[in-house]
Protein backbone atom coordinates (compact mmCIF):
# COMPACT_ATOMS: atom_id res chain seq x y z
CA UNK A 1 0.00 0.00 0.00
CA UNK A 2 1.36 3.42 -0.95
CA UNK A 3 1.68 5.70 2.28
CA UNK A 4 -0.74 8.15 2.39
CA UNK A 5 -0.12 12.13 1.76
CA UNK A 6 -3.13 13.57 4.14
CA UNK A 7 -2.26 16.13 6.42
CA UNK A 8 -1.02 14.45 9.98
CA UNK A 9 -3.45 13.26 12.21
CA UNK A 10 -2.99 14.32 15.92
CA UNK A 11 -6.84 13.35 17.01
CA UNK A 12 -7.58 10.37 18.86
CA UNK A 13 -8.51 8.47 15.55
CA UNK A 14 -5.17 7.64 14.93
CA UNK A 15 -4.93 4.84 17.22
CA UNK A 16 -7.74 2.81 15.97
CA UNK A 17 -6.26 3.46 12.34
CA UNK A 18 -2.35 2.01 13.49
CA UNK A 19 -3.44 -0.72 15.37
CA UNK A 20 -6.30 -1.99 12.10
CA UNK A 21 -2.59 -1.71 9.98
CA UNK A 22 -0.60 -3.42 13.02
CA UNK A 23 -3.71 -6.07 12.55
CA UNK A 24 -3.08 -6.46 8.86
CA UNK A 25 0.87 -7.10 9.46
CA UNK A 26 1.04 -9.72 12.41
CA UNK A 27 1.07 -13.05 10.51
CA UNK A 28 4.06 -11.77 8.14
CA UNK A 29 5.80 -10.17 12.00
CA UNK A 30 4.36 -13.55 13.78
CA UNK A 31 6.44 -15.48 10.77
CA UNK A 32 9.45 -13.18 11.10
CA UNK A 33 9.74 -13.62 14.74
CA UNK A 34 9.66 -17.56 14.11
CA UNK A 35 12.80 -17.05 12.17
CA UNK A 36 14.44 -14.56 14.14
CA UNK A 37 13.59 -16.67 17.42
CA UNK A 38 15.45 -20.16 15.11
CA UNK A 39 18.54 -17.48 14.28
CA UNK A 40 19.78 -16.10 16.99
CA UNK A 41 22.55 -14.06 17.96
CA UNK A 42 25.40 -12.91 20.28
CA UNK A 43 25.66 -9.17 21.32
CA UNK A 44 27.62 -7.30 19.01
CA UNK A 45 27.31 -10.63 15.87
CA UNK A 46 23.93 -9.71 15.12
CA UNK A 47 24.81 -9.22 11.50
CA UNK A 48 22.27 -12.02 9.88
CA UNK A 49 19.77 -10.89 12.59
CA UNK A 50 19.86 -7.25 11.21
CA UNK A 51 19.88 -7.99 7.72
CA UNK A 52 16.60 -10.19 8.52
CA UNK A 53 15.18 -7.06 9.95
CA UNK A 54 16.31 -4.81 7.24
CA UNK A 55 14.68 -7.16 4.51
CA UNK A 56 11.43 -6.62 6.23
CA UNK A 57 11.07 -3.00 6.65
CA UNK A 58 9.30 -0.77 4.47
CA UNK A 59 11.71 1.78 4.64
CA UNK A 60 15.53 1.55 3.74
CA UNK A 61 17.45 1.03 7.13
CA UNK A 62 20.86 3.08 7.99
CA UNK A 63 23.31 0.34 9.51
CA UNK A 64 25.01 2.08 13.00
CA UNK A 65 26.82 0.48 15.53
CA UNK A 66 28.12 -2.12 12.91
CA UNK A 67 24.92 -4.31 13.60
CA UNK A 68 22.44 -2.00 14.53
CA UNK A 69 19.86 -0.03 12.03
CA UNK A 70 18.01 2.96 12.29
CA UNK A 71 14.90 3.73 9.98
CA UNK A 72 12.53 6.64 9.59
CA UNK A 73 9.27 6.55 8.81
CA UNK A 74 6.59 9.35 7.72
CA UNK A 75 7.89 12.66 7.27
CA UNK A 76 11.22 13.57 6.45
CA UNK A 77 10.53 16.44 8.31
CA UNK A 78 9.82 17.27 11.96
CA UNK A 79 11.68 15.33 15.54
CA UNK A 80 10.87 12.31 14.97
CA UNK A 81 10.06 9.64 18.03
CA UNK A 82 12.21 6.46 18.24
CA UNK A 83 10.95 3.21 19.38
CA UNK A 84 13.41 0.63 19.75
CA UNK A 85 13.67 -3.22 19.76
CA UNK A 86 16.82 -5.35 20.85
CA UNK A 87 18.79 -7.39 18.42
CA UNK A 88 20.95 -9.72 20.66
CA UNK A 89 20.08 -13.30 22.35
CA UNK A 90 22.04 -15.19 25.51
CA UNK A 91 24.53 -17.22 25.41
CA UNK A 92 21.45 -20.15 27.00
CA UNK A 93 20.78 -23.21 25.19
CA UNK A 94 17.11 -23.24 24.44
CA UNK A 95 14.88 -26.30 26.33
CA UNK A 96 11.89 -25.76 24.85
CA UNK A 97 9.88 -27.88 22.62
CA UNK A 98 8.77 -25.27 19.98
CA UNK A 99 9.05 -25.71 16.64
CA UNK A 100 11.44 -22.57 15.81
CA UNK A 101 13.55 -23.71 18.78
CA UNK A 102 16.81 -22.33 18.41
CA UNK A 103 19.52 -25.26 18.31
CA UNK A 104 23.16 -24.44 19.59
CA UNK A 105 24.20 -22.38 22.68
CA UNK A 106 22.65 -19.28 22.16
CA UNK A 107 18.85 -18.22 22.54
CA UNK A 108 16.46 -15.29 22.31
CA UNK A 109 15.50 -15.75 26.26
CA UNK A 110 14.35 -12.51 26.70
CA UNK A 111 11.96 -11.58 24.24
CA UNK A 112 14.09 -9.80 21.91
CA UNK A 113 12.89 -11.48 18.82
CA UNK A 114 9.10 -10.51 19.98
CA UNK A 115 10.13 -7.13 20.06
CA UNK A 116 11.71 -6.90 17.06
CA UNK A 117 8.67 -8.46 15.13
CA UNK A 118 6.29 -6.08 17.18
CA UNK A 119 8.05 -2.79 15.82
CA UNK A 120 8.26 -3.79 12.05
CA UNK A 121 4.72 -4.16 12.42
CA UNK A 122 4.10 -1.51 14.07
CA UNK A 123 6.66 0.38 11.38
CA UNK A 124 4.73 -1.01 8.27
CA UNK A 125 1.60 -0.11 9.53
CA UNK A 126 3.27 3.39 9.98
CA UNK A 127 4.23 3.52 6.64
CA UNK A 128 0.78 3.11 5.16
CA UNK A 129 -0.35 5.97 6.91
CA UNK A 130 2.75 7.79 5.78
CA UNK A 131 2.80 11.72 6.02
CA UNK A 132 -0.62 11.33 8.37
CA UNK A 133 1.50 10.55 11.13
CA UNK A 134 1.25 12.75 14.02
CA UNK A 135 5.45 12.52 14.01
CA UNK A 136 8.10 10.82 11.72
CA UNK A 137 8.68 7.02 13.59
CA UNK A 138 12.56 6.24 14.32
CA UNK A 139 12.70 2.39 14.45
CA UNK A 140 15.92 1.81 16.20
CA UNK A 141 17.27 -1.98 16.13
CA UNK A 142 19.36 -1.82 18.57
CA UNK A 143 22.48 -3.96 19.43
CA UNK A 144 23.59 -5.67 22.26
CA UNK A 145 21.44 -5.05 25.34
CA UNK A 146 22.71 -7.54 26.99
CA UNK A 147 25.97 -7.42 27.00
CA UNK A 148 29.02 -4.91 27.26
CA UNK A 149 29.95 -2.58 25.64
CA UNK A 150 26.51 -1.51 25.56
CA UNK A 151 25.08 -0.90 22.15
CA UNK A 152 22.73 1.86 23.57
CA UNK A 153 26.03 3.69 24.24
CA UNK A 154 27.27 3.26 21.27
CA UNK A 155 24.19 4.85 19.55
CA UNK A 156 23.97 7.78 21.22
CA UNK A 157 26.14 9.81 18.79
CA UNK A 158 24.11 8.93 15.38
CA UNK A 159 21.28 9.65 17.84
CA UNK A 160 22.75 12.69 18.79
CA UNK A 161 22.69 13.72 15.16
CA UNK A 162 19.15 13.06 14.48
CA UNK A 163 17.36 14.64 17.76
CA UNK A 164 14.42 12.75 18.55
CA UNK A 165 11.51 14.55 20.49
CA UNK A 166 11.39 11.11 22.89
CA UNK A 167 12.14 7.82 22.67
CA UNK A 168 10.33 4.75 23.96
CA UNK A 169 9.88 0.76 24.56
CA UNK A 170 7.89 -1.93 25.47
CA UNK A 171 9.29 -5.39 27.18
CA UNK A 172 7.41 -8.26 27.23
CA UNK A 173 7.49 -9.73 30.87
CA UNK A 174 6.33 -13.16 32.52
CA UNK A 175 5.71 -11.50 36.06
CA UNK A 176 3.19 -9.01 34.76
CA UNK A 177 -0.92 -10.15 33.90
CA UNK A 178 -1.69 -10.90 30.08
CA UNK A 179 -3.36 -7.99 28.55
CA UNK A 180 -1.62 -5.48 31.11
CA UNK A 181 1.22 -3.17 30.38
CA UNK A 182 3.04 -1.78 33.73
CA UNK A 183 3.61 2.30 32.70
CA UNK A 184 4.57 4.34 35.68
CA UNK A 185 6.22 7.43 36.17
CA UNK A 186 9.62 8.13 37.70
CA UNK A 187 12.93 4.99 38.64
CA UNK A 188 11.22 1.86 37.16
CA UNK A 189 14.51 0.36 36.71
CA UNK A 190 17.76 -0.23 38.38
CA UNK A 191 21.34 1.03 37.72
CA UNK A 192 23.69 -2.03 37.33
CA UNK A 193 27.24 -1.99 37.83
CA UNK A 194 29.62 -5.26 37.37
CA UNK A 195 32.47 -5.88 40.17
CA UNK A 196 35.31 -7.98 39.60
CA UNK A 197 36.84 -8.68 42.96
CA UNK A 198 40.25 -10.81 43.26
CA UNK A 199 42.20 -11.87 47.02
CA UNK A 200 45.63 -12.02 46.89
CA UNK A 201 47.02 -14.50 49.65
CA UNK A 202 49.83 -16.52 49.96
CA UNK A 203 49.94 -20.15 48.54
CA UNK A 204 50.74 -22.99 50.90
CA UNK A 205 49.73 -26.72 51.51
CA UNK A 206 46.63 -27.46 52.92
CA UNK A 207 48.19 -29.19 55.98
CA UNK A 208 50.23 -26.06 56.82
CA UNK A 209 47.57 -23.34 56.80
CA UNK A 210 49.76 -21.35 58.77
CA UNK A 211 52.09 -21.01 56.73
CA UNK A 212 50.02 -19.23 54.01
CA UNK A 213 47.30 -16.80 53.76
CA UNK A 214 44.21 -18.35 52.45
CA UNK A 215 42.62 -15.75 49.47
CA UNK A 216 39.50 -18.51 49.63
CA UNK A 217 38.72 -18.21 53.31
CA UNK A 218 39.10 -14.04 53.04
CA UNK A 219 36.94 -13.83 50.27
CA UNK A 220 34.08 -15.89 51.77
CA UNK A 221 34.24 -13.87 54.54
CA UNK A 222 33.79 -10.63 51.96
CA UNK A 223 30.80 -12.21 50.45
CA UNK A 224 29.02 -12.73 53.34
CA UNK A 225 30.49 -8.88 54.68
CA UNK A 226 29.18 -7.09 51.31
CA UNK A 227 25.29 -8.86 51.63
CA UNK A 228 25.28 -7.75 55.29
CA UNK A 229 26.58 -4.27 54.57
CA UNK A 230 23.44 -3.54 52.05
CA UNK A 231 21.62 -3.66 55.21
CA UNK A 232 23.48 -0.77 56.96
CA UNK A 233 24.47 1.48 54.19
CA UNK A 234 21.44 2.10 52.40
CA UNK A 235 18.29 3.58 53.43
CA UNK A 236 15.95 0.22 53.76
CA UNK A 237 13.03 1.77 52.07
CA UNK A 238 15.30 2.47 49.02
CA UNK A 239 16.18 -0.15 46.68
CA UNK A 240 19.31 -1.64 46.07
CA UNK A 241 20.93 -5.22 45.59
CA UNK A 242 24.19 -6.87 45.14
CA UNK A 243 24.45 -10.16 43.46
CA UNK A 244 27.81 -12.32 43.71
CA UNK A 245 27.41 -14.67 40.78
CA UNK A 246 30.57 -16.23 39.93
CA UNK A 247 33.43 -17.13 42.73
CA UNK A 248 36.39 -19.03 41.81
CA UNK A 249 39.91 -20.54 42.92
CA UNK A 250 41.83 -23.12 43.52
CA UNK A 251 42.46 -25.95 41.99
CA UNK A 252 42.94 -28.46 44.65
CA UNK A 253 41.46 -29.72 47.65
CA UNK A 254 44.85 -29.45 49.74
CA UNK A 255 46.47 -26.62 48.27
CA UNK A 256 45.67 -22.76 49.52
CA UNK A 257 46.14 -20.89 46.68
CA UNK A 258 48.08 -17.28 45.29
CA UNK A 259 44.35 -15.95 44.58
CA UNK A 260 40.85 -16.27 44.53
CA UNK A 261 38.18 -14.21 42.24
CA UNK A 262 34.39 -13.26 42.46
CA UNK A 263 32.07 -11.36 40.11
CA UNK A 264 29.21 -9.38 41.57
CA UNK A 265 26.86 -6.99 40.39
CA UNK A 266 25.33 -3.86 42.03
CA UNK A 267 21.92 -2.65 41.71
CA UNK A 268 20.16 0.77 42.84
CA UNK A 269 17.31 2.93 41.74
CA UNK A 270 18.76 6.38 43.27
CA UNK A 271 22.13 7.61 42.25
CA UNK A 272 23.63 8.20 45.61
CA UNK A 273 22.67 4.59 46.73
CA UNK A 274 24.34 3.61 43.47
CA UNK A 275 27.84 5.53 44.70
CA UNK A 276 27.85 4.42 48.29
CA UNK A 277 27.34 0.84 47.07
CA UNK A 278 30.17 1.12 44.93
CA UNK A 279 32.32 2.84 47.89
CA UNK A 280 30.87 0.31 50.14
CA UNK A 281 32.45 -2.64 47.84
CA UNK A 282 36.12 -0.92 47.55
CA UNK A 283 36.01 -0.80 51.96
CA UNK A 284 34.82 -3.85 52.34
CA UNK A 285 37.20 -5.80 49.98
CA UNK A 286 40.04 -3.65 51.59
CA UNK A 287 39.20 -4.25 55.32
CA UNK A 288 39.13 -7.73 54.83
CA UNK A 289 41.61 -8.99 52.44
CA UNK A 290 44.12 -7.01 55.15
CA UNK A 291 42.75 -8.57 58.28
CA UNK A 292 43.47 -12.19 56.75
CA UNK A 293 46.77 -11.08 55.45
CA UNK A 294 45.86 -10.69 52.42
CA UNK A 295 45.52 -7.97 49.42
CA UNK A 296 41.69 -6.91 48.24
CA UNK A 297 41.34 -4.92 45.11
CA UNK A 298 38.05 -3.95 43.19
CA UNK A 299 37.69 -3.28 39.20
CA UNK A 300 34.42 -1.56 38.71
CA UNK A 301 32.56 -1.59 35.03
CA UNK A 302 30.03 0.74 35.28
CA UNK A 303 27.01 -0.47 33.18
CA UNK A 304 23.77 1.68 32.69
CA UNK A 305 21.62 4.30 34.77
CA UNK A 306 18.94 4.01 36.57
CA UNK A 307 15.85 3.96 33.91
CA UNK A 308 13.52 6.95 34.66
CA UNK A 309 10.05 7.00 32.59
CA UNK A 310 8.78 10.62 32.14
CA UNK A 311 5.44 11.20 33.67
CA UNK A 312 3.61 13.16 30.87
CA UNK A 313 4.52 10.59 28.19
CA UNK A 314 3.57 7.79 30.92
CA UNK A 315 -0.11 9.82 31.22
CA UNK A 316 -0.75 9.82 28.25
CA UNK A 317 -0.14 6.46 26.97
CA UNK A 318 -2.11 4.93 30.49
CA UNK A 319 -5.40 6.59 28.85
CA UNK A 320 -4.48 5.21 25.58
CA UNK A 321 -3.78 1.82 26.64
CA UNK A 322 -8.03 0.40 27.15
CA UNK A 323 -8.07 1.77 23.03
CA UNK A 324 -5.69 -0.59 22.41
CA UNK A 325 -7.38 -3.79 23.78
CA UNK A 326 -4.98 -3.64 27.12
CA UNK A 327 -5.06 -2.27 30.40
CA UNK A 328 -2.68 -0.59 33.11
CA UNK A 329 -1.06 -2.67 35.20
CA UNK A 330 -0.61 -1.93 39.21
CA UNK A 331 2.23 -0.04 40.23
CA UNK A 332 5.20 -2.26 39.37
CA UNK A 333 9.26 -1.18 39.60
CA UNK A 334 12.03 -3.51 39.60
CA UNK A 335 15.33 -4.05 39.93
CA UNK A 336 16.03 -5.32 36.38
CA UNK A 337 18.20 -3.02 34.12
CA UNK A 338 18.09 -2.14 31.31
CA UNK A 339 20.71 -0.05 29.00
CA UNK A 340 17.64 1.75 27.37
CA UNK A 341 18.48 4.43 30.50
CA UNK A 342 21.54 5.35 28.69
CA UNK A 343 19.46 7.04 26.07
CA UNK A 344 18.33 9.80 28.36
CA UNK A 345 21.98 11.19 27.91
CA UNK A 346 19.91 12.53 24.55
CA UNK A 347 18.31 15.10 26.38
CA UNK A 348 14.96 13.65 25.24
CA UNK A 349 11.96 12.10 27.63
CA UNK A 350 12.10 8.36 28.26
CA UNK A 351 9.52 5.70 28.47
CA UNK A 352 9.58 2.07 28.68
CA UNK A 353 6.29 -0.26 29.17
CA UNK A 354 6.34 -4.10 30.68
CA UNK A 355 3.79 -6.30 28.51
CA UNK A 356 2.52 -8.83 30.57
CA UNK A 357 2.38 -12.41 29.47
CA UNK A 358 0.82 -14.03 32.93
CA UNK A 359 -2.12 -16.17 32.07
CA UNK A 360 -1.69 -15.68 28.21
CA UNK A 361 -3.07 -19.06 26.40
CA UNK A 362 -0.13 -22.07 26.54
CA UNK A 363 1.98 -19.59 28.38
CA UNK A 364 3.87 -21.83 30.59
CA UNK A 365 5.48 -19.49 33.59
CA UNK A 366 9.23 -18.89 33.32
CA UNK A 367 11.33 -16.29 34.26
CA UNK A 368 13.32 -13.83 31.95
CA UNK A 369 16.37 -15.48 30.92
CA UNK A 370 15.34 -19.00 31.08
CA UNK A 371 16.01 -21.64 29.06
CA UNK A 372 12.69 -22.91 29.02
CA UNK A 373 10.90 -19.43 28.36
CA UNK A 374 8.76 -19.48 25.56
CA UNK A 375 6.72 -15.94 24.53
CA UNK A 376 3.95 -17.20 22.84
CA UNK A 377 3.15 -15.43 19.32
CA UNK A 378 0.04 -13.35 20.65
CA UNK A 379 2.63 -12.15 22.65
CA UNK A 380 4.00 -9.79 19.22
CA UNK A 381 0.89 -8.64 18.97
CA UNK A 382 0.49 -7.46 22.43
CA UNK A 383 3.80 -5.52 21.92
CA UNK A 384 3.15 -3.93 18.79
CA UNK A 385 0.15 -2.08 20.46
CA UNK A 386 1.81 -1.21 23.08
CA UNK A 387 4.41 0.32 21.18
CA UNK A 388 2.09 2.07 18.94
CA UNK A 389 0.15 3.68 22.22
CA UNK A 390 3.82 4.73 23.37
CA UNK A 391 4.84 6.05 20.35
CA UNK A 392 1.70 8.55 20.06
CA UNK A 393 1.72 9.18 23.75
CA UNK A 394 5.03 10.65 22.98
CA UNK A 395 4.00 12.04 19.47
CA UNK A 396 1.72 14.58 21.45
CA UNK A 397 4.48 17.53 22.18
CA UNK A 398 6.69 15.38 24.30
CA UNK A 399 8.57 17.68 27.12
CA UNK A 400 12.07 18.05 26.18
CA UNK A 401 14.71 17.84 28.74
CA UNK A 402 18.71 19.02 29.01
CA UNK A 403 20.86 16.22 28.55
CA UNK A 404 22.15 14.78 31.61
């Protein structure tokens, strides 16, 4: 269908005439996410995973970020608003029994291929409507989410160059009720940083403990210091976390060894909490190491901000949201992250939307990341409309905002 060239369409008629072209694309986007879900791809190696993508939009795509594309739809003219959809899977192997199950070690676990199918919808549908759009549509594909370096980051300067009046997302999530879509104003997301710790002791045998200065035995003793610590250095009705996820040394039961290493990752919704967790890591690690003889030291990788959904562009789309066949969930924040926070370094009002799959038909419950999560394919549908309310929630004279 040729896009349109009416005048744009700011009234609340434009929703019903998106989602009836959203409609009209969702068994070619239901078919694309099959494939995309059979393909997937490692953050930062999405290249046959974008040039799926590109092959299906109805607009050529600008490659940035060496996987990621960028396409405009509607007027060449005007801030346009950017939705954007993740490119990258998980290094999981997939245990489900679906018919597009991906083979090998690496799996869409987290809904990315949903939302990628969701937004070319929603961007064909777009298309038809053409220069009727209340503003031009930025489809962003973006890479690696879940991984670092983040590919949010690394769009931020061909961002830069365009200007969008807002940008926005939805996530499909297995926590949340079917047919509800958690929009709230303010921290819905956590900051995460990563934390590589390593003890340096002395080596000895395991007979002769005095001898030596066990890293192994320090560095237990820090774990258990840095989950206690939470407790007394941030506010209790503020939320933060701190996951250890990975310890390692040794490589004998009778042998203390030179060193021992642990991973960890720090979560926070308020900056400051975010700081004195990070302060509180370096003292802890310090203290201890030196009262078992030992040397502490911390390497820090900060990862992304704390996500922060703007309240008018939240407002708006929470009244949209029973035109689009779904409802608003109850409050709901989390301490997930997302790099979609770094994007308010742009200067432009955030939003990001949880699509609920709870209760969906042959949904079986699993948690993000799992290798036994399957979306089901209503489920692209679900995200496309949310992404369409979003997108003309923040259409409507978004607020802009200085860069922070």
């Amino acid at each position: 269908m040729p896009p349109s060239t009416e005048e744009p369409d700011t009234s609340p008629g434009m929703l019903p005439r998106l989602l009836a072209g959203i409609e009209r694309e969702l068994p070619r986007a239901v078919e694309l996410r099959h494939r995309l879900h059979a393909r997937p791809e490692l953050a930062h190696a999405e290249f046959e995973t974008a040039a799926t993508v590109s092959a299906e939009m109805p607009v050529a795509c600008e490659p940035v970020a060496e996987t990621g594309l960028i396409a405009r739809v509607g007027s060449t003219n005007g801030a346009a608003v950017a939705v954007r959809a993740e490119l990258d899977g998980l290094p999981i192997s997939e245990r489900t029994d679906s018919p597009f199950r991906a083979t090998g070690a690496t799996m869409h676990a987290c809904g990315h291929d949903v939302h990628m199918a969701a937004l070319v919808a929603l961007a064909r549908a777009a298309h038809a409507l053409g220069e009727m759009l209340p503003a031009p549509l930025l489809a962003v594909f973006q890479p690696s989410e879940e991984a670092y370096p983040s590919g949010a980051e690394q769009l931020l300067h061909p961002l830069a160059a365009i200007a969008p009046a807002a940008m926005v997302a939805a996530h499909a999530h297995p926590e949340l009720p079917w047919g509800a879509v958690a929009l709230d104003p303010g921290t819905v997301n956590a900051s995460c940083d990563a934390v590589e710790i390593t003890v340096e002791g002395q080596p000895s045998h395991g007979a002769y403990p005095h001898r030596g200065r066990d890293p192994i035995l320090a560095l237990a003793h820090v774990v258990v210091a840095l989950h206690a610590q939470i407790g007394r250095r941030i506010d209790p009705t503020h939320p933060a976390t701190l996951t250890v996820g990975v310890l390692e040394g040794g490589s004998a039961e009778n042998v203390i060894p030179a060193r021992a290493h642990a991973r960890a990752a720090l979560r926070a919704h308020r900056p400051e909490d975010r700081l004195a967790l990070q302060h509180m890591v370096e003292e802890v690690v310090a203290g201890i190491a030196s009262a078992h003889g030992c040397r502490g030291a911390v390497a820090l990788t900060p990862g992304e901000p704390a996500l922060e959904n703007d309240p008018v562009i939240v407002a708006r789309a929470r009244e949209l949201l029973s035109d689009a066949g779904l409802f608003p969930a109850p409050e709901w924040r989390s301490s997930g992250s997302d790099d979609f926070a770094f994007f308010g370094a742009l200067g432009a009002p955030l939003a990001m939307g949880f699509v609920g799959l709870a209760g969906a038909d042959g949904f079986v419950p699993r948690p993000l990341h799992h290798p036994e999560l399957l979306i089901p394919d209503d489920a692209v549908g679900a995200v496309a409309r949310a992404q369409a309310v979003l997108y003309l929630a923040a259409a409507a004279s978004p607020p802009r905002r200085e860069p922070g």
